[in-house]
C-alpha atoms as a PDB file:
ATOM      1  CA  UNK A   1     -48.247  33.123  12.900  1.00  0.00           C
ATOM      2  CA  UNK A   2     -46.834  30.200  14.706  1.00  0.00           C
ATOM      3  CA  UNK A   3     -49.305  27.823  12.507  1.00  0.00           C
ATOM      4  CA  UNK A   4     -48.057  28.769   9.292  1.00  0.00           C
ATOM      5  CA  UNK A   5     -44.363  28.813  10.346  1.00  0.00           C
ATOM      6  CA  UNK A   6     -45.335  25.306  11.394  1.00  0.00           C
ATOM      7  CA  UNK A   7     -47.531  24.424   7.746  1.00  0.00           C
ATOM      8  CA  UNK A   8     -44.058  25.840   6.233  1.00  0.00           C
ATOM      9  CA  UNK A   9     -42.048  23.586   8.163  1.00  0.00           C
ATOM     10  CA  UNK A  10     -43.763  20.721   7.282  1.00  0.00           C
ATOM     11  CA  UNK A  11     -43.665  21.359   3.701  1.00  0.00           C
ATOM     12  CA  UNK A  12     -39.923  21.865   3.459  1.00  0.00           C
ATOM     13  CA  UNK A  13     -39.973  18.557   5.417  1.00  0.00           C
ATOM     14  CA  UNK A  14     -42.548  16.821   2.497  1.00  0.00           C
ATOM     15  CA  UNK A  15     -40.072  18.168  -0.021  1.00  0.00           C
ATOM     16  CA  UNK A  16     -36.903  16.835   1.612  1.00  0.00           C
ATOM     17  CA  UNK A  17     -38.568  13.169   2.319  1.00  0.00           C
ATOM     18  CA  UNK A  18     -39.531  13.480  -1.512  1.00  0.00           C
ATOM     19  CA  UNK A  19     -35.899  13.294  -2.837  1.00  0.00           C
ATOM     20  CA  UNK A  20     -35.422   9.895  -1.255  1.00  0.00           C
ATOM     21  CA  UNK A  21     -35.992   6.961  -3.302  1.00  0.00           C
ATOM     22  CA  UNK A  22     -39.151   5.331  -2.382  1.00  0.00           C
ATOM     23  CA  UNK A  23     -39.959   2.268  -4.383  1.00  0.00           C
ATOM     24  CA  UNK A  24     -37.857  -0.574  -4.976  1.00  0.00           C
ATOM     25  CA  UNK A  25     -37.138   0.423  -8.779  1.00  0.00           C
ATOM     26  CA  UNK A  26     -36.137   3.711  -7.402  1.00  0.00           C
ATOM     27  CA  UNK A  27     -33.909   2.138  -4.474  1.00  0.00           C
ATOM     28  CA  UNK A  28     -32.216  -0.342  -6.960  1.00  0.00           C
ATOM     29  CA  UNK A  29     -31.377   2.744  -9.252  1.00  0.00           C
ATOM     30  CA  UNK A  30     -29.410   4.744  -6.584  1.00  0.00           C
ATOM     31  CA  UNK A  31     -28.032   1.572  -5.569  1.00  0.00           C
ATOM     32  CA  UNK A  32     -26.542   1.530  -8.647  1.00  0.00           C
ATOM     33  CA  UNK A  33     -25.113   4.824  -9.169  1.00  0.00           C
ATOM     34  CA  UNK A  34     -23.633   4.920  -5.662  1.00  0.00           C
ATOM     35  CA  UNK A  35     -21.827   1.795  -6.799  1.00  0.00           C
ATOM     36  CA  UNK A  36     -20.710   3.526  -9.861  1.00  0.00           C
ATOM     37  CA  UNK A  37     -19.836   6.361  -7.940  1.00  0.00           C
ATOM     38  CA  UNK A  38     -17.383   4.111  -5.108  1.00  0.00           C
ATOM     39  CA  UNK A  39     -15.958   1.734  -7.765  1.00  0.00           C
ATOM     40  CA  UNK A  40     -14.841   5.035  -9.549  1.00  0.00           C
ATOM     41  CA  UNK A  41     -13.343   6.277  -6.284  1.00  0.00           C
ATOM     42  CA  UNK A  42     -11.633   3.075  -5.346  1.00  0.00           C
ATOM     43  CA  UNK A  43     -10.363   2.685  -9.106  1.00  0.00           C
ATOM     44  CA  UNK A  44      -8.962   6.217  -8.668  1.00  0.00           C
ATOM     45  CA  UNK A  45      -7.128   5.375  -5.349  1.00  0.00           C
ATOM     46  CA  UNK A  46      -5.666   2.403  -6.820  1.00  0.00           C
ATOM     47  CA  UNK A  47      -4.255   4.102  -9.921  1.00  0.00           C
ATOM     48  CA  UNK A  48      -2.366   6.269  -7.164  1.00  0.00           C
ATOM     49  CA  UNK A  49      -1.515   3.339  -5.264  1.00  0.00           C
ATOM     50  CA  UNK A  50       0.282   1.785  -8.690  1.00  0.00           C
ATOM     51  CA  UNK A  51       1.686   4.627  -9.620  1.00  0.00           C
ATOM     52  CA  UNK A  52       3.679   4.647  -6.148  1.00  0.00           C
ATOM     53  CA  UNK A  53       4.686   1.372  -6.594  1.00  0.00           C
ATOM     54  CA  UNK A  54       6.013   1.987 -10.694  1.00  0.00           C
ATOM     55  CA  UNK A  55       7.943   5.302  -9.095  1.00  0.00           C
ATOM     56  CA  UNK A  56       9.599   2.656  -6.083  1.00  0.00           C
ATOM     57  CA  UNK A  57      10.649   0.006  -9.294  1.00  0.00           C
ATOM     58  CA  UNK A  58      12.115   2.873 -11.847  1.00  0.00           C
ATOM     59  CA  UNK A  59      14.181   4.028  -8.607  1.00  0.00           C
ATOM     60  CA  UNK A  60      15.004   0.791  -8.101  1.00  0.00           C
ATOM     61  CA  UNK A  61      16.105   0.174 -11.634  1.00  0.00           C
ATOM     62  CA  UNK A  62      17.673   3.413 -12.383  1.00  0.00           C
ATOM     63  CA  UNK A  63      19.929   3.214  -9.414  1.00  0.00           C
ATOM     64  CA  UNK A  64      20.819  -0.381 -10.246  1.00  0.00           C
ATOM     65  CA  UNK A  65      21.877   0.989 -13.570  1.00  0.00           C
ATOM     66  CA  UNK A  66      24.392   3.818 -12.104  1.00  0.00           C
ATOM     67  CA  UNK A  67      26.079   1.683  -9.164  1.00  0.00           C
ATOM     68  CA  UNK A  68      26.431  -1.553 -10.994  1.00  0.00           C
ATOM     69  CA  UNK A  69      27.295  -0.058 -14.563  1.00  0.00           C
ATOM     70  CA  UNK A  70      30.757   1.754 -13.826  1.00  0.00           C
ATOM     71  CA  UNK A  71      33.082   1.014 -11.443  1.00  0.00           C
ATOM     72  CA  UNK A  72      33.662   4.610 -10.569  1.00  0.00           C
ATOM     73  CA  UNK A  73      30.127   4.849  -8.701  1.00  0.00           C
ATOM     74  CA  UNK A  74      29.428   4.705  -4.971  1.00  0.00           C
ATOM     75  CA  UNK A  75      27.745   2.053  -2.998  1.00  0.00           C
ATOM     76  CA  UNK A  76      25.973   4.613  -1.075  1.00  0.00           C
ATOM     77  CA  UNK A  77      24.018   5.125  -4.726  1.00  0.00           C
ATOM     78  CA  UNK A  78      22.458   2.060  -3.439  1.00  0.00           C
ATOM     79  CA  UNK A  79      21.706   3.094   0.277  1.00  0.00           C
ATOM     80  CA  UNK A  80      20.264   5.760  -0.945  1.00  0.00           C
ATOM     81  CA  UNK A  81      17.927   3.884  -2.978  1.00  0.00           C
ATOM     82  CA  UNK A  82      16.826   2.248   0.200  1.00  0.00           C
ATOM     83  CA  UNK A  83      15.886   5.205   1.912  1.00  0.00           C
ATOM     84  CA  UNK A  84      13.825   6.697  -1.399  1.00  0.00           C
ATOM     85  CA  UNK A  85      11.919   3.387  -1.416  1.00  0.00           C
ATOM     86  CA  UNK A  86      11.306   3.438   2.159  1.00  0.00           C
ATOM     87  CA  UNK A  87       9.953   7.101   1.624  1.00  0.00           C
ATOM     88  CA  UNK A  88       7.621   5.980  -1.536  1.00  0.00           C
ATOM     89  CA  UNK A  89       6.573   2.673   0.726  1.00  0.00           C
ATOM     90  CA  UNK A  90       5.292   5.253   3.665  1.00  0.00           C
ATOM     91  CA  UNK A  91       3.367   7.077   0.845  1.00  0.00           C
ATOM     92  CA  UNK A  92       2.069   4.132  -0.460  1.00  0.00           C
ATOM     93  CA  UNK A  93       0.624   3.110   2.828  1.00  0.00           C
ATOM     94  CA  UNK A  94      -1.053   6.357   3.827  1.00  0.00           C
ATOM     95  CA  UNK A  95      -2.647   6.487  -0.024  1.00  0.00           C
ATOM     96  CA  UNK A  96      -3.557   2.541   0.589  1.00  0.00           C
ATOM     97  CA  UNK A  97      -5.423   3.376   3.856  1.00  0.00           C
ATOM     98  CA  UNK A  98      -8.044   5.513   1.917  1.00  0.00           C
ATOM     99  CA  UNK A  99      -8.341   2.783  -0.813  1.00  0.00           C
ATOM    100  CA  UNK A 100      -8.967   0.505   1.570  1.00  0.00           C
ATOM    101  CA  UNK A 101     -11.926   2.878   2.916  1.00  0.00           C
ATOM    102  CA  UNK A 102     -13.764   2.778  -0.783  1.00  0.00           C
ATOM    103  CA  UNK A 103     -12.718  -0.913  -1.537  1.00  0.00           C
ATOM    104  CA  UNK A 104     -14.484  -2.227   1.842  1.00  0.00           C
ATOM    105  CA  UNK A 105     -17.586  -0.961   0.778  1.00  0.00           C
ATOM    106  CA  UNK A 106     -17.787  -1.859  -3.004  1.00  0.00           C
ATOM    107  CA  UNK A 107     -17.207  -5.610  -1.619  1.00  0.00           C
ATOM    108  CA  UNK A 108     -20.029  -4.530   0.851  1.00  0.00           C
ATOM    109  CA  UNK A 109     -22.491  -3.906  -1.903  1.00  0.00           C
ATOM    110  CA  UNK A 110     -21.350  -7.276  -4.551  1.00  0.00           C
ATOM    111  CA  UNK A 111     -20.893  -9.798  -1.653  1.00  0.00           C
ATOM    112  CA  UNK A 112     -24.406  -8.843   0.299  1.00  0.00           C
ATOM    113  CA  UNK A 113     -26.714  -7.600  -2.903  1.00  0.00           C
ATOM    114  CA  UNK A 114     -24.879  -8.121  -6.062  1.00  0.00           C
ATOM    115  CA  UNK A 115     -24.121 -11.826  -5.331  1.00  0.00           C
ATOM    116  CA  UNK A 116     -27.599 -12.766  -3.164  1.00  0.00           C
ATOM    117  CA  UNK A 117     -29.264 -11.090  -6.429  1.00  0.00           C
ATOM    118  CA  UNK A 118     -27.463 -13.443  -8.921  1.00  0.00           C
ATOM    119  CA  UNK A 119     -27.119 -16.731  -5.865  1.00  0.00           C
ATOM    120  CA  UNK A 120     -29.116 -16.341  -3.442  1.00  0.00           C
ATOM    121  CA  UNK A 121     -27.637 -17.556   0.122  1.00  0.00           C
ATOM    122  CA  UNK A 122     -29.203 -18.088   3.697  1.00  0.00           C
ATOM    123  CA  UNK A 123     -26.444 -17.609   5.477  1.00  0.00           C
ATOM    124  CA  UNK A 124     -25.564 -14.231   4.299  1.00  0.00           C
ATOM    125  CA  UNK A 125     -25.737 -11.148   6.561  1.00  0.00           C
ATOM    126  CA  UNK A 126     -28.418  -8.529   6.712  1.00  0.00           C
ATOM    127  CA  UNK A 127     -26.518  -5.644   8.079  1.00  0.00           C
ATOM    128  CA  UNK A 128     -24.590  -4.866   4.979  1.00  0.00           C
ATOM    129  CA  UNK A 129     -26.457  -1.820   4.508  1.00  0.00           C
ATOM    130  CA  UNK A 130     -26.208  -0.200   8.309  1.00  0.00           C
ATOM    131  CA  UNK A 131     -22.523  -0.726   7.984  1.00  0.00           C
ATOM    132  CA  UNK A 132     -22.385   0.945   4.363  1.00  0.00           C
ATOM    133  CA  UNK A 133     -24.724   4.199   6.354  1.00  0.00           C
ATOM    134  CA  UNK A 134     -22.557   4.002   9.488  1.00  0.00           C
ATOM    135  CA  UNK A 135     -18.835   4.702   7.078  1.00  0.00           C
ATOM    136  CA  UNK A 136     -20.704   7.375   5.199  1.00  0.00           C
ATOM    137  CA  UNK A 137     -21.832   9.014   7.884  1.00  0.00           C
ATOM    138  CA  UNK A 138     -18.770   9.085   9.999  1.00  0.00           C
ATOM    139  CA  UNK A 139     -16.271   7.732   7.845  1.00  0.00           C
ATOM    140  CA  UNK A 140     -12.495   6.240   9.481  1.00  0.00           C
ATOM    141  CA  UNK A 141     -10.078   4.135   8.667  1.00  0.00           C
ATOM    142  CA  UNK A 142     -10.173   0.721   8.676  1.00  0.00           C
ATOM    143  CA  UNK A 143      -6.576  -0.547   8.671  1.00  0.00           C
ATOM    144  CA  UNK A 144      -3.472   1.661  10.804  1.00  0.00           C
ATOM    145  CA  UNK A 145      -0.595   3.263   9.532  1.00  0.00           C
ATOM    146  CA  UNK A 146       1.836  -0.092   9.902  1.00  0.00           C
ATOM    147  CA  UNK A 147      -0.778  -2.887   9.023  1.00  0.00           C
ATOM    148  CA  UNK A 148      -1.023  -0.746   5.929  1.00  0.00           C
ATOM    149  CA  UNK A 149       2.937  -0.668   5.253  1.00  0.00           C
ATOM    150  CA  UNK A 150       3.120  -4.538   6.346  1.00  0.00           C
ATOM    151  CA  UNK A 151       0.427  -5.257   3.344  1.00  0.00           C
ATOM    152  CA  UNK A 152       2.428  -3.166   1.184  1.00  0.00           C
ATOM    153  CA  UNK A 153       5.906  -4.832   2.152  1.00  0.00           C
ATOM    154  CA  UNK A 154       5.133  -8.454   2.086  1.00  0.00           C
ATOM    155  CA  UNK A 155       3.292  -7.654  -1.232  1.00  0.00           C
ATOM    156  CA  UNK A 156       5.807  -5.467  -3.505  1.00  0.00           C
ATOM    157  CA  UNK A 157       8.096  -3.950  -1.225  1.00  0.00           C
ATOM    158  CA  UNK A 158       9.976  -6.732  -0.009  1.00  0.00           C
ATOM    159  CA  UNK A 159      10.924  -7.839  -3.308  1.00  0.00           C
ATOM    160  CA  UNK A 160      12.738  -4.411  -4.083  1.00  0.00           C
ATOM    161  CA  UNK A 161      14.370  -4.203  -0.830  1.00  0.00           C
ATOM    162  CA  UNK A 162      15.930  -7.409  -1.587  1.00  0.00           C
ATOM    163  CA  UNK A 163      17.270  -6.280  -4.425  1.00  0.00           C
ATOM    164  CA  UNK A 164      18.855  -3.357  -3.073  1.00  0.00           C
ATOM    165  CA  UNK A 165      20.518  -5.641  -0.816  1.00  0.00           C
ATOM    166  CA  UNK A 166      21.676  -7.857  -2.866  1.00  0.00           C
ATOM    167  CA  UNK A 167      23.142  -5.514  -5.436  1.00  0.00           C
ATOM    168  CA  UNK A 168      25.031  -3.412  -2.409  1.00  0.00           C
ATOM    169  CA  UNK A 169      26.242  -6.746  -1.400  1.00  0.00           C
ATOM    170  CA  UNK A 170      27.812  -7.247  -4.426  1.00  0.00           C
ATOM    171  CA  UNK A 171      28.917  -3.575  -4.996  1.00  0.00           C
ATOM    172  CA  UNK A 172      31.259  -4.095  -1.642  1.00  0.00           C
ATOM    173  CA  UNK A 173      32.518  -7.591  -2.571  1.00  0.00           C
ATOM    174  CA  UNK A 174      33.505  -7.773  -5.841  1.00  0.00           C
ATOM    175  CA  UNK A 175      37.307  -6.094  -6.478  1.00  0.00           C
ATOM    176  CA  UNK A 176      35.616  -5.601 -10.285  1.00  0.00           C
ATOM    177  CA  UNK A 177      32.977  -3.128  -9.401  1.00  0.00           C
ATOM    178  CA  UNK A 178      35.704  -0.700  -7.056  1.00  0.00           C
ATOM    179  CA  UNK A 179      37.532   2.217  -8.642  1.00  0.00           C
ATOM    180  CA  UNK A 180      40.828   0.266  -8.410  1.00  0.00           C
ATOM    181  CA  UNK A 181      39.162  -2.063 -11.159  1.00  0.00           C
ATOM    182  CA  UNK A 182      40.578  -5.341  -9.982  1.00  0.00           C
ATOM    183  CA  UNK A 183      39.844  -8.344 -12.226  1.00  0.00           C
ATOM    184  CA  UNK A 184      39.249 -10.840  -9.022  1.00  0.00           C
ATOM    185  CA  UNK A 185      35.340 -11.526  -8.979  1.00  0.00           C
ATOM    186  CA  UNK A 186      35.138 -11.960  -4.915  1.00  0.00           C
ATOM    187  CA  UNK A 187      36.776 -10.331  -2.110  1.00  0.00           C
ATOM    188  CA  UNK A 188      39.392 -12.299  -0.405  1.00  0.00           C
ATOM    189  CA  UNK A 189      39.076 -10.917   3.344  1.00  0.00           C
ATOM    190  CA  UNK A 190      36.562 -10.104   5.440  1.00  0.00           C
ATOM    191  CA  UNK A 191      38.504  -6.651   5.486  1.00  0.00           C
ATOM    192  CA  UNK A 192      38.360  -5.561   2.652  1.00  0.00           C
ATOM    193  CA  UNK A 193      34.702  -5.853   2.822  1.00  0.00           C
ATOM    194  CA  UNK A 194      34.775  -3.386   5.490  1.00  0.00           C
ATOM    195  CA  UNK A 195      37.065  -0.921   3.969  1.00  0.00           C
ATOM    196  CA  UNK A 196      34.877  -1.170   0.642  1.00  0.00           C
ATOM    197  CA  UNK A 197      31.748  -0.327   3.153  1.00  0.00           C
ATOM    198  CA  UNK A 198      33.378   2.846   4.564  1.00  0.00           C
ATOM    199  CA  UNK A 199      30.574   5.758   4.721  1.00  0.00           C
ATOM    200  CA  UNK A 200      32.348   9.020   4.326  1.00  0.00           C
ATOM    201  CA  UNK A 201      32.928   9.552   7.736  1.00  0.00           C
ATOM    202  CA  UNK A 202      31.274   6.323   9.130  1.00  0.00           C
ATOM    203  CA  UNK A 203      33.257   3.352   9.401  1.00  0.00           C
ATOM    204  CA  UNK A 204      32.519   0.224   7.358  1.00  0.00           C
ATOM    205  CA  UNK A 205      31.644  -1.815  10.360  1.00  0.00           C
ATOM    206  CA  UNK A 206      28.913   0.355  11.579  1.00  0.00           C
ATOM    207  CA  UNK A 207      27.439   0.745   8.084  1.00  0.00           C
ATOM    208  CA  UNK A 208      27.404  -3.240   7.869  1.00  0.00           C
ATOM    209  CA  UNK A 209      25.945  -3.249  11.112  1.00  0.00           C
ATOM    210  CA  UNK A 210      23.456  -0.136  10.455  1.00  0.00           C
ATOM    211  CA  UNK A 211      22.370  -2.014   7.051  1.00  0.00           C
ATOM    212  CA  UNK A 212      21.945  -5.417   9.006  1.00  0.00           C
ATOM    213  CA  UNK A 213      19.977  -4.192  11.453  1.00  0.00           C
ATOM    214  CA  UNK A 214      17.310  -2.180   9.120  1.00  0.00           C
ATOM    215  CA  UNK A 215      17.005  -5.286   7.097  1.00  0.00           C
ATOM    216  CA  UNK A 216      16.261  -7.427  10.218  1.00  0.00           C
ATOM    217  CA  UNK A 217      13.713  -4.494  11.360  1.00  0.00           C
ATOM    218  CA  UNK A 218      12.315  -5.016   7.856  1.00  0.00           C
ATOM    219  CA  UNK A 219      12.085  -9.117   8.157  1.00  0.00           C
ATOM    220  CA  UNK A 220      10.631  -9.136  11.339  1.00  0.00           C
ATOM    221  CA  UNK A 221       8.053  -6.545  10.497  1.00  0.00           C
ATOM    222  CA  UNK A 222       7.323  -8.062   7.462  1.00  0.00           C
ATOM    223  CA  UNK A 223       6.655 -11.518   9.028  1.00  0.00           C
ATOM    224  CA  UNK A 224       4.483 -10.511  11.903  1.00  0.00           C
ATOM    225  CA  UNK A 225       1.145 -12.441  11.218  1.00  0.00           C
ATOM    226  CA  UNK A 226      -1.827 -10.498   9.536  1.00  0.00           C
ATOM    227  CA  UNK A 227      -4.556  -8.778  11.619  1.00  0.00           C
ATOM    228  CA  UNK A 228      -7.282  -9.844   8.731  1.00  0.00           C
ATOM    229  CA  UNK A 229      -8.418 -12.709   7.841  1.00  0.00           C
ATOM    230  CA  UNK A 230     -11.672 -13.910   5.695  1.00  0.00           C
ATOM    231  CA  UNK A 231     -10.993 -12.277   2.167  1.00  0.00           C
ATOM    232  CA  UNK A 232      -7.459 -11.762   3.472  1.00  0.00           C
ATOM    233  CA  UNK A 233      -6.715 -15.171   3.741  1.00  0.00           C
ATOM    234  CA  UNK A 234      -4.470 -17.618   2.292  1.00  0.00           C
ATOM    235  CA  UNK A 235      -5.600 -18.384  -1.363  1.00  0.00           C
ATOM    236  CA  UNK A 236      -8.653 -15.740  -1.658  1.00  0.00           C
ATOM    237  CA  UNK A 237      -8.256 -12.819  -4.209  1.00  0.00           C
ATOM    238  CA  UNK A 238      -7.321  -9.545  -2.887  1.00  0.00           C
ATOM    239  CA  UNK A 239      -4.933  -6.586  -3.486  1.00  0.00           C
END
């Protein structure tokens, strides 16, 4: 009894080792199709990672359109803009970390086999495949939370975020965008920049001061130096 229960399991075991690819033809054809496979995944991560990035710019635009259009509309239009994009720029960086999973491993397979294959080089490393195994078998995150929203801000974000700024700034100085509809083009007093700034119930002051100190938050973070370096550098392509 315990002999055939043994002859069994070794035949289930023949049958699984037969599904693995055995000669190099065979090897170089799953290669392949697992490359298809993870460039299809990465493409798909990055057409969520764009579309992100288009909903951030037609907030952006659409709110530049209502403040700055009429007189009549608020400034906090535009503060409000600020926090939607900071909402989409968390998204972004949470979708960007999985990306980031899929696009390690493509450049895994065209720096170590594609490119020896086509150049071969020396000085290349031999463990490309053992990492590849090791994230498919247990796969994690490469990049954090905030090195994935400082990529994202010093890459796209920061531009709208200056924008916002610069089109509140302008929404509280200029007597031509209030409801009163003055035709002066600049404020003439540091107060009326303040009153202009009023919140609701929060004074202008503390909103300047509120608004300054997010946008320092946001230039400090954003100029912290980068973890990566290699393809990450200056001048190498990357996304």
């Amino acid at each position: 009894m315990k002999s055939e229960q043994d002859r069994a399991l070794s035949r289930e075991g023949e049958a699984g080792r037969t599904l693995l690819p055995r000669t190099p033809g065979e090897i170089t054809n799953s290669l392949s199709h697992y490359y298809r496979g993870e460039l299809g995944r990465m493409t798909s991560w990055r057409d969520r990672i764009d579309r992100t990035s288009n909903w951030a710019i037609t907030v952006v635009a659409a709110l530049l359109s209502v403040s700055l259009s009429t007189p009549t509309s608020h400034h906090g239009v535009l503060l409000f803009g600020i926090m939607l994009v900071t909402l989409l720029l968390m998204i972004e960086a949470r979708r960007y970390r999985f990306f980031d999973i899929y696009r390690a491993r493509i450049r895994q397979v065209e720096r170590c086999y594609f490119a020896q294959i086509m150049a071969p080089d020396a000085n290349a490393g031999s463990e490309w495949a053992t990492v590849i195994a090791g994230s498919l078998r247990k796969p994690r995150f490469l990049l954090s939370y905030h090195e994935a929203m400082h990529r994202r801000l010093k890459r796209n974000y920061g531009w709208m975020y200056l924008i916002l700024l610069l089109a509140w700034c302008l929404k509280i100085t200029t007597p031509k965008l209030q409801t009163e509809g003055m035709p002066a083009l600049q404020a003439q007093s540091w107060t009326y920049v303040i009153d202009n700034a009023v919140l609701g119930p929060i004074p202008g002051l503390l909103v300047l001061a509120i608004v300054l100190a997010f946008y320092l938050g946001m230039l400090a973070f954003a100029l912290r130096p980068d973890r990566d370096e290699g393809e990450f550098g200056r001048g190498e392509a990357h996304v």
